[in-house]
N, C-alpha and C. Protein backbone atom coordinates (compact mmCIF):
# COMPACT_ATOMS: atom_id res chain seq x y z
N UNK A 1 28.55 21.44 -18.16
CA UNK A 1 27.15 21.56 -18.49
C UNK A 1 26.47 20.19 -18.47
N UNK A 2 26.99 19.31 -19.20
CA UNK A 2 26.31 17.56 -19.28
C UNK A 2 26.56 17.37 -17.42
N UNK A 3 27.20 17.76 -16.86
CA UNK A 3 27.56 17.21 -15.34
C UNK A 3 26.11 17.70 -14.63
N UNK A 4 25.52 18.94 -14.83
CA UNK A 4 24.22 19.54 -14.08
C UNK A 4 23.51 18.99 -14.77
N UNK A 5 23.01 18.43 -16.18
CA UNK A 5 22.02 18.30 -16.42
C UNK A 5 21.78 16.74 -16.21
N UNK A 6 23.01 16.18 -16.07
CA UNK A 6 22.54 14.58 -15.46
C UNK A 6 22.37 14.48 -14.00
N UNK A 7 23.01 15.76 -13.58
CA UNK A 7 22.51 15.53 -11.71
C UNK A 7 21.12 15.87 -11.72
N UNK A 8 20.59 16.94 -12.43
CA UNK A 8 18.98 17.16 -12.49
C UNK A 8 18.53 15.94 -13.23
N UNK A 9 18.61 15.10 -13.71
CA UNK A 9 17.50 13.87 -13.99
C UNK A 9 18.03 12.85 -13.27
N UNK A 10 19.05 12.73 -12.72
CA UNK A 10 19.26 11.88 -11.18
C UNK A 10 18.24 12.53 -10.22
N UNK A 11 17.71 13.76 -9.84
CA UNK A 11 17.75 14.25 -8.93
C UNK A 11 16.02 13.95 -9.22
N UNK A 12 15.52 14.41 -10.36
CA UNK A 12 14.12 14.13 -10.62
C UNK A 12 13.97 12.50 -10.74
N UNK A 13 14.48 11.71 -11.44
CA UNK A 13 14.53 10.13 -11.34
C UNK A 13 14.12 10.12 -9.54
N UNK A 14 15.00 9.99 -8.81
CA UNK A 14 14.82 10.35 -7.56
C UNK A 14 13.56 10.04 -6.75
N UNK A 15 13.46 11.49 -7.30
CA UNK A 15 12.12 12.35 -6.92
C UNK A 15 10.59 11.88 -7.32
N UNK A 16 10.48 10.66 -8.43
CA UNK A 16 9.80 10.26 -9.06
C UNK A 16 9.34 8.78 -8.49
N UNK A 17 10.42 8.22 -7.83
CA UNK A 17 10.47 7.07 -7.40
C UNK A 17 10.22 6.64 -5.53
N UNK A 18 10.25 8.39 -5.17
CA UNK A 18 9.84 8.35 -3.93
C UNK A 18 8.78 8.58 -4.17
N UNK A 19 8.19 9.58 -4.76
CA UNK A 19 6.96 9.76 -4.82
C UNK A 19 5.80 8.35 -5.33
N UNK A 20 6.66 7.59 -6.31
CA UNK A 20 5.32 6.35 -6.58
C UNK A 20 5.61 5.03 -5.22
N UNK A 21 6.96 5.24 -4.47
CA UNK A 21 6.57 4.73 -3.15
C UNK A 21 5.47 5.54 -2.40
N UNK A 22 5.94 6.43 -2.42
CA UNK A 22 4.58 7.08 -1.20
C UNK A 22 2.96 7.07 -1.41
N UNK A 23 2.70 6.88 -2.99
CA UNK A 23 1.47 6.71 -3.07
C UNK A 23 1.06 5.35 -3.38
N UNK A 24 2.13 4.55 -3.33
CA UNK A 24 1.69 3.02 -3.50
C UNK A 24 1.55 2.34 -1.84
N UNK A 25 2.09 2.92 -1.02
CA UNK A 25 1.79 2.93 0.18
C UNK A 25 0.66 3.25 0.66
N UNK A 26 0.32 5.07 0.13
CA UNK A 26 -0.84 5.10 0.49
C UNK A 26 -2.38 4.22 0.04
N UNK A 27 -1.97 3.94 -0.78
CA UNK A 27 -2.76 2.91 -2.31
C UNK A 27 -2.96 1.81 -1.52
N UNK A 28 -1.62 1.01 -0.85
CA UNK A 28 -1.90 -0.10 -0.01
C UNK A 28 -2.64 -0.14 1.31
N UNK A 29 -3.41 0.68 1.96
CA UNK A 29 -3.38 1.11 3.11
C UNK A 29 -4.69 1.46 3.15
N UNK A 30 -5.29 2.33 2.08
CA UNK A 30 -6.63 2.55 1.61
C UNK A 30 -6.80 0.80 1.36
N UNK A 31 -6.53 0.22 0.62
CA UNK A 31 -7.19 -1.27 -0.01
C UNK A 31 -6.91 -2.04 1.38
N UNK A 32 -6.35 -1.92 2.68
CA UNK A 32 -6.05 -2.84 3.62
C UNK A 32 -7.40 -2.82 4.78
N UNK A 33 -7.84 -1.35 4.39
CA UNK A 33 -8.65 -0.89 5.27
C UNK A 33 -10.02 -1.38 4.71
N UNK A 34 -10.32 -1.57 3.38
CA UNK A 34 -11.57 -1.96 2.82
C UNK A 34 -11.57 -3.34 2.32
N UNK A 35 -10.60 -4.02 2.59
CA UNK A 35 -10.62 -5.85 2.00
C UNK A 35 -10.60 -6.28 3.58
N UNK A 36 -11.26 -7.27 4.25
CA UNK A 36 -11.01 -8.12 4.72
C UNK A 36 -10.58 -9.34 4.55
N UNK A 37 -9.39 -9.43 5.96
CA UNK A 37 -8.36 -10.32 5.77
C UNK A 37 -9.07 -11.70 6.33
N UNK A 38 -8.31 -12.59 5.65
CA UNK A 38 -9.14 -14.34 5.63
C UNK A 38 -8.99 -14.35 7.04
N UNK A 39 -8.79 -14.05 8.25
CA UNK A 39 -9.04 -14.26 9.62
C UNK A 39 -10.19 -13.69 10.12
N UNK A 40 -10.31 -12.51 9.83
CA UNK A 40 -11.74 -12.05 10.15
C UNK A 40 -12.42 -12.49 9.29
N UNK A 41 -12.54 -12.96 8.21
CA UNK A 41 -13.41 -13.01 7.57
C UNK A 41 -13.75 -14.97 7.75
N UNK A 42 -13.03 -15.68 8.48
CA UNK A 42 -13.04 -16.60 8.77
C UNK A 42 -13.63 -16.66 10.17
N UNK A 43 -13.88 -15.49 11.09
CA UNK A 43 -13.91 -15.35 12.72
C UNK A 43 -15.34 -15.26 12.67
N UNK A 44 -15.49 -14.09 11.32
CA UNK A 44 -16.72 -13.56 11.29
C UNK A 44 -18.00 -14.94 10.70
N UNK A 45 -17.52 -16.04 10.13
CA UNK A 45 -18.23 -17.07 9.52
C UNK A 45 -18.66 -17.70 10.75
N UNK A 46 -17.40 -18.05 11.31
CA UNK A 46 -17.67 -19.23 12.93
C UNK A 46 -18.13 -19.15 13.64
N UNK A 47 -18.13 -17.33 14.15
CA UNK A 47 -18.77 -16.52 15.38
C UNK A 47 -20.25 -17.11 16.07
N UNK A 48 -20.86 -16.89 14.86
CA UNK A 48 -22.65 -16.77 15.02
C UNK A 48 -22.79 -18.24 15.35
N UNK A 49 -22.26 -19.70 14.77
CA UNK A 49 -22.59 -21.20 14.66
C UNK A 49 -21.77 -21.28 15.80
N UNK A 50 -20.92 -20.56 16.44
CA UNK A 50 -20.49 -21.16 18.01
C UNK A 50 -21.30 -20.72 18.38
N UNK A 51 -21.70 -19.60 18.90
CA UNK A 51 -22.45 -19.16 19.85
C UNK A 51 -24.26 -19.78 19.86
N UNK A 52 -24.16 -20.12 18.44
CA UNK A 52 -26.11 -20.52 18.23
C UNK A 52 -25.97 -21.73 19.31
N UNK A 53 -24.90 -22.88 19.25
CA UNK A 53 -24.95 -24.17 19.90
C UNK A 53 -24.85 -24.11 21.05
């Protein structure tokens, strides 16, 4: 009996830890898409003062 009930909270432990990967992924991915990264946001500064000269 103790043998099933520690494979079921192995099995949910598990299950708990894929799941806060998968939404910390998704979490990262949403925030990658709405922060710009210091290259564009460095491309986007230079762009306009090359081209004005």
């Amino acid at each position: 009996m103790y043998t099933s009930i520690s494979t079921k909270l192995a099995a949910l432990a598990l299950a708990l830890m894929v799941n806060s990967v998968i939404m910390g992924s998704v979490a990262y991915m949403f925030y990658a898409q709405q922060a710009p990264t210091s290259i564009t946001a460095l491309a986007s500064n230079t762009a306009p003062s090359a081209n004005a000269g």
